[in-house]
C-alpha atoms as a PDB file:
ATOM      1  CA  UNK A   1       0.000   0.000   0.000  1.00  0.00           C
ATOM      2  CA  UNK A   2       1.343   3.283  -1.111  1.00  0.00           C
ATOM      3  CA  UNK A   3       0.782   6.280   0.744  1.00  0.00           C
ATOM      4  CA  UNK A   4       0.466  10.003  -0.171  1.00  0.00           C
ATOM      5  CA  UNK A   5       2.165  11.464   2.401  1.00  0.00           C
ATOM      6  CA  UNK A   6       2.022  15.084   1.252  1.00  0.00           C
ATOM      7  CA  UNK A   7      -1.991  14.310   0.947  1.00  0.00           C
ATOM      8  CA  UNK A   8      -2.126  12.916   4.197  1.00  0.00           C
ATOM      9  CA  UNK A   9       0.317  15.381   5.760  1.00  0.00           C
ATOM     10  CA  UNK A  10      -2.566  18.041   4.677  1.00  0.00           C
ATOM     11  CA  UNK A  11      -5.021  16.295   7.275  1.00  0.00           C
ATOM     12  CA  UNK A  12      -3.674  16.514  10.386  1.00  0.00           C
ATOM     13  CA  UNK A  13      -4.077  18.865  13.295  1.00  0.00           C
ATOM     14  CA  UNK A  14      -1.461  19.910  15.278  1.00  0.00           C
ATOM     15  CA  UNK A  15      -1.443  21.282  18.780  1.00  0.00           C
ATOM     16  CA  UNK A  16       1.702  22.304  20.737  1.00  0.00           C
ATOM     17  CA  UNK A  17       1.667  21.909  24.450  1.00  0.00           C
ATOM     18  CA  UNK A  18       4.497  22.288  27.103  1.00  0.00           C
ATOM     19  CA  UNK A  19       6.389  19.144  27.526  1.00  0.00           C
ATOM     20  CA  UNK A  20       6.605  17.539  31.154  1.00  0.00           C
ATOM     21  CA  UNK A  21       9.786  15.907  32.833  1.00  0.00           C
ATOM     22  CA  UNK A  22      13.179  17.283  33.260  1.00  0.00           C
ATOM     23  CA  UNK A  23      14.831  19.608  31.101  1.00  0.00           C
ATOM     24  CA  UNK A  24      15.769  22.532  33.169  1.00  0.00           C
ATOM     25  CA  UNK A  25      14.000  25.822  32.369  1.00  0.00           C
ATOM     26  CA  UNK A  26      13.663  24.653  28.799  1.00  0.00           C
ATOM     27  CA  UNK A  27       9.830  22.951  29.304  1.00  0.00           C
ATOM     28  CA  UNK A  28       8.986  25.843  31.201  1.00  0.00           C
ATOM     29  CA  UNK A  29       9.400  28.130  28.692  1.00  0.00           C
ATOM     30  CA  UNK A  30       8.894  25.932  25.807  1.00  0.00           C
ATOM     31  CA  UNK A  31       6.079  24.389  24.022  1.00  0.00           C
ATOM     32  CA  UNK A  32       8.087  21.303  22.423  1.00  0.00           C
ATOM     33  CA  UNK A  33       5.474  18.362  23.496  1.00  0.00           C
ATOM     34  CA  UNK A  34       3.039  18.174  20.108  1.00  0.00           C
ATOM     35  CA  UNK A  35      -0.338  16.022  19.531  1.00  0.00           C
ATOM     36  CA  UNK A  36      -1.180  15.100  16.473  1.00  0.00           C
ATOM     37  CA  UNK A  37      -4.817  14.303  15.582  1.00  0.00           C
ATOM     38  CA  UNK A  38      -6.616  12.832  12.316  1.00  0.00           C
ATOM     39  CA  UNK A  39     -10.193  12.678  11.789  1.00  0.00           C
ATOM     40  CA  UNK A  40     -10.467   9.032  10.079  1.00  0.00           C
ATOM     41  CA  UNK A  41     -13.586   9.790   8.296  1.00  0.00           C
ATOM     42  CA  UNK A  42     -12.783  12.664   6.737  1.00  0.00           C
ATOM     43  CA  UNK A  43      -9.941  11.468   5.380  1.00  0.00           C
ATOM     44  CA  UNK A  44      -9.806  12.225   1.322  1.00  0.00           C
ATOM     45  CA  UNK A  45      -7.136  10.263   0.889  1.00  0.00           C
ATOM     46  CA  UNK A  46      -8.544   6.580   1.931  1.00  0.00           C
ATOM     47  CA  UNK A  47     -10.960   4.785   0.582  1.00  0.00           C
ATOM     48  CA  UNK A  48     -14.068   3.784   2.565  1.00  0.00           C
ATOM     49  CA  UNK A  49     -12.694  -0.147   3.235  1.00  0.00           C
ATOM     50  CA  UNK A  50      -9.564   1.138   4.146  1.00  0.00           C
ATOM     51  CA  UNK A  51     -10.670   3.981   6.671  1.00  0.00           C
ATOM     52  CA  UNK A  52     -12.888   0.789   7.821  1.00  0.00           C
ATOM     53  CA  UNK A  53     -10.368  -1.393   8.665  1.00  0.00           C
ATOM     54  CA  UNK A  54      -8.489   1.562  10.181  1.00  0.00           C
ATOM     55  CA  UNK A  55     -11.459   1.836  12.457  1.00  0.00           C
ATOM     56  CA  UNK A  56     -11.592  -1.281  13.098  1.00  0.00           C
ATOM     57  CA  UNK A  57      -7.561  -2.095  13.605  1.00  0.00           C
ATOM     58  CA  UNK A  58      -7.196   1.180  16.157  1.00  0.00           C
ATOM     59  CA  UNK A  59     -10.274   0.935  17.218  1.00  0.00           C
ATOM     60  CA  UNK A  60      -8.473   1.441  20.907  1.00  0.00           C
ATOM     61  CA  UNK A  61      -6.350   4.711  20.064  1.00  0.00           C
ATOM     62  CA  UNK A  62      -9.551   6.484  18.285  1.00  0.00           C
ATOM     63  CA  UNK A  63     -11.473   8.460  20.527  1.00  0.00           C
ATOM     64  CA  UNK A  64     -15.458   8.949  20.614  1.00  0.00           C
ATOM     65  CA  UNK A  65     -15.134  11.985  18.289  1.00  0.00           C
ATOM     66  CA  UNK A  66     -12.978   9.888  15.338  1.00  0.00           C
ATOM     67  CA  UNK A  67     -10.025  11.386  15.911  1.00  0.00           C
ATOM     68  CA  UNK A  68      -6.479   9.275  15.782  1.00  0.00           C
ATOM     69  CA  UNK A  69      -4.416  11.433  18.511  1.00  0.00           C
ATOM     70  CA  UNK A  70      -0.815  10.660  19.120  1.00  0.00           C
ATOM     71  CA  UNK A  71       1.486  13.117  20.933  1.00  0.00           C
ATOM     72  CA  UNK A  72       5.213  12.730  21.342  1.00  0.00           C
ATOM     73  CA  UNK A  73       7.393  14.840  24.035  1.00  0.00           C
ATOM     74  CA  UNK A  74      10.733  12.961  24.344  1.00  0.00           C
ATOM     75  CA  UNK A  75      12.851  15.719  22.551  1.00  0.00           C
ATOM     76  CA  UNK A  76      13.657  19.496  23.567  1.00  0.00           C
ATOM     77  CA  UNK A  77      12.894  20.674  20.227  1.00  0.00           C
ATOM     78  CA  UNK A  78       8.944  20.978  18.416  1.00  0.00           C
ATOM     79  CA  UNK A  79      10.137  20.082  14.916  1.00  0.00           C
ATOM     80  CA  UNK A  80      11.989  16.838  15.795  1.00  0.00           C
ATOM     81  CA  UNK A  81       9.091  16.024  17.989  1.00  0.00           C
ATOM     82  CA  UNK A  82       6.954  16.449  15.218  1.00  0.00           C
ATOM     83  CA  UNK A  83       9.005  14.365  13.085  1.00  0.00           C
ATOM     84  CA  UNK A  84       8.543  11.797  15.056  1.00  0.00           C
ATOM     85  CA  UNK A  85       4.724  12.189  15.839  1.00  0.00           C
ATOM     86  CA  UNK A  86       4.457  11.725  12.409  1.00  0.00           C
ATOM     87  CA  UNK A  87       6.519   9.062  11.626  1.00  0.00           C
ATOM     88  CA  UNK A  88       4.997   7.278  14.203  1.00  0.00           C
ATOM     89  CA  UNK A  89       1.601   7.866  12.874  1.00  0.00           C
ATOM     90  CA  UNK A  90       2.498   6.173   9.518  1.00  0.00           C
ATOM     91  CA  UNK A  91       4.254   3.089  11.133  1.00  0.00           C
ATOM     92  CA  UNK A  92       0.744   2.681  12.783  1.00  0.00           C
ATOM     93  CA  UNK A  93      -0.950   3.425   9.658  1.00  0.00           C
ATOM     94  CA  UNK A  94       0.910   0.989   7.675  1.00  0.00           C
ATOM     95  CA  UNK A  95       0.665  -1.783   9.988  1.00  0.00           C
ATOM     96  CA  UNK A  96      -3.416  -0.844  10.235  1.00  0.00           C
ATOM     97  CA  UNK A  97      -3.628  -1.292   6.594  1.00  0.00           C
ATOM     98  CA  UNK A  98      -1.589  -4.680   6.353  1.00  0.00           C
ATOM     99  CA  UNK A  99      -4.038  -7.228   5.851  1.00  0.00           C
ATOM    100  CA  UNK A 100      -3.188 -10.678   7.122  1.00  0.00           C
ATOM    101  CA  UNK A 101      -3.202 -13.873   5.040  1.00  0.00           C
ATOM    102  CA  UNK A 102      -6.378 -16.034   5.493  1.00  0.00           C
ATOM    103  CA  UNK A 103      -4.789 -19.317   7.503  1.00  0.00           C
ATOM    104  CA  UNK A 104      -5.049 -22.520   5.448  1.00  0.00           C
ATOM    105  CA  UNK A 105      -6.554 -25.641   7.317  1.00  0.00           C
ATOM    106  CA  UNK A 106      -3.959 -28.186   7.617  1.00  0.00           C
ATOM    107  CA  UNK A 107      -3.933 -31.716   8.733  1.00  0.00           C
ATOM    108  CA  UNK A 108      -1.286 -33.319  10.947  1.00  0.00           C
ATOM    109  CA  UNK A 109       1.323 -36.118   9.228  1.00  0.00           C
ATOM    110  CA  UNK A 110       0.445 -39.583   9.654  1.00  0.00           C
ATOM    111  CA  UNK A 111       4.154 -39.734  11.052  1.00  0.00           C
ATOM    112  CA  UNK A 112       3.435 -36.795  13.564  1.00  0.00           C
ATOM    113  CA  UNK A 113       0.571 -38.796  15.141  1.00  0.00           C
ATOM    114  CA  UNK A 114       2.431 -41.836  15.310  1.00  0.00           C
ATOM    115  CA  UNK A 115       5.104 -40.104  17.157  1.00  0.00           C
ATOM    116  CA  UNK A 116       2.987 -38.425  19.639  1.00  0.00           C
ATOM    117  CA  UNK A 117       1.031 -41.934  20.368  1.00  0.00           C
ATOM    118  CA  UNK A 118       4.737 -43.064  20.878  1.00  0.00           C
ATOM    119  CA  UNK A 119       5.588 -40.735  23.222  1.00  0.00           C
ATOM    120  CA  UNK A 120       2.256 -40.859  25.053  1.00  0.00           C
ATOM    121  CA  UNK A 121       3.074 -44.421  25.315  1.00  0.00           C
ATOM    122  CA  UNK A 122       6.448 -43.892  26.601  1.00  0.00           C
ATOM    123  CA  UNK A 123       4.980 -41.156  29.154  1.00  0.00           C
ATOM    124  CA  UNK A 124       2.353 -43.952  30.570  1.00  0.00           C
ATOM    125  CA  UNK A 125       4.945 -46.742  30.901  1.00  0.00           C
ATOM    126  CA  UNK A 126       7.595 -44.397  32.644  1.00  0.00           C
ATOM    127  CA  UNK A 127       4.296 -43.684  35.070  1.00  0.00           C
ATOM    128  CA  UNK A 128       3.785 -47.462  35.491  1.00  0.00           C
ATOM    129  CA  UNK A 129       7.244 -48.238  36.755  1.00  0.00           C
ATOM    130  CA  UNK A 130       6.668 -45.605  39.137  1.00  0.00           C
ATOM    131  CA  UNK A 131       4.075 -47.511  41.103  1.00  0.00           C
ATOM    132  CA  UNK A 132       4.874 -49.897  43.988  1.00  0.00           C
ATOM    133  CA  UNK A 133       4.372 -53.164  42.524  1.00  0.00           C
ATOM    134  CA  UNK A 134       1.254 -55.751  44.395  1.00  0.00           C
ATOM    135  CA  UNK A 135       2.684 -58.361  46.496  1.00  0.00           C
END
């Protein structure tokens, strides 16, 4: 699945907040923490399957409102932690949109069974020896 990125790039909202956690005086006076959010149903750039199986697949990290909203505050600056909100956002997107193979039905191997009758076997006569024998 190839992705528009520029077109996608166009949907998102971002909001700056200041970061938490150490840093000195730099969270303090900085806004570096940012949220992204992504209304999944308005996207243009997905078709109506897809955005369903998005739905469906992050289902946990959409809020009541539709929105995708992932935030990232681990670096001092705003771009980089933009960067990597939305970096994030399409390693989420792209695993969303990865659909699995349909498992095929097998059978077990004659010789598989055989060998785990064997061993059963084995187990049970291992178990016998264990008891005190009847006088």
């Amino acid at each position: 699945m190839m992705l528009y990125t520029n077109e996608l790039n166009n949907e998102f909202c971002f909001k700056t907040a200041r970061s938490s956690g150490p840093g000195g005086q730099n969270p303090n006076k900085v806004e570096s923490k940012v949220e992204l959010s992504w209304r999944v149903a308005d996207s243009l750039v997905l078709s109506e399957d897809e955005k369903a199986l998005v739905l469906g697949k992050l289902r946990k990290r959409i809020n009541k409102d539709g929105e995708l909203m992932l935030s990232s505050q681990t670096e001092r600056s705003q771009l980089r932690n933009k960067e990597i909100v939305i970096g994030r956002f399409y390693v989420l997107l792209n695993a969303a949109l990865k659909v699995r193979k349909k498992r095929k039905a097998t059978r077990p191997t004659k010789a598989s069974v055989q060998k785990r009758i064997d061993q059963k076997k084995k187990a049970s006569e291992t178990k016998k020896l264990r008891k005190r024998p009847d006088y």
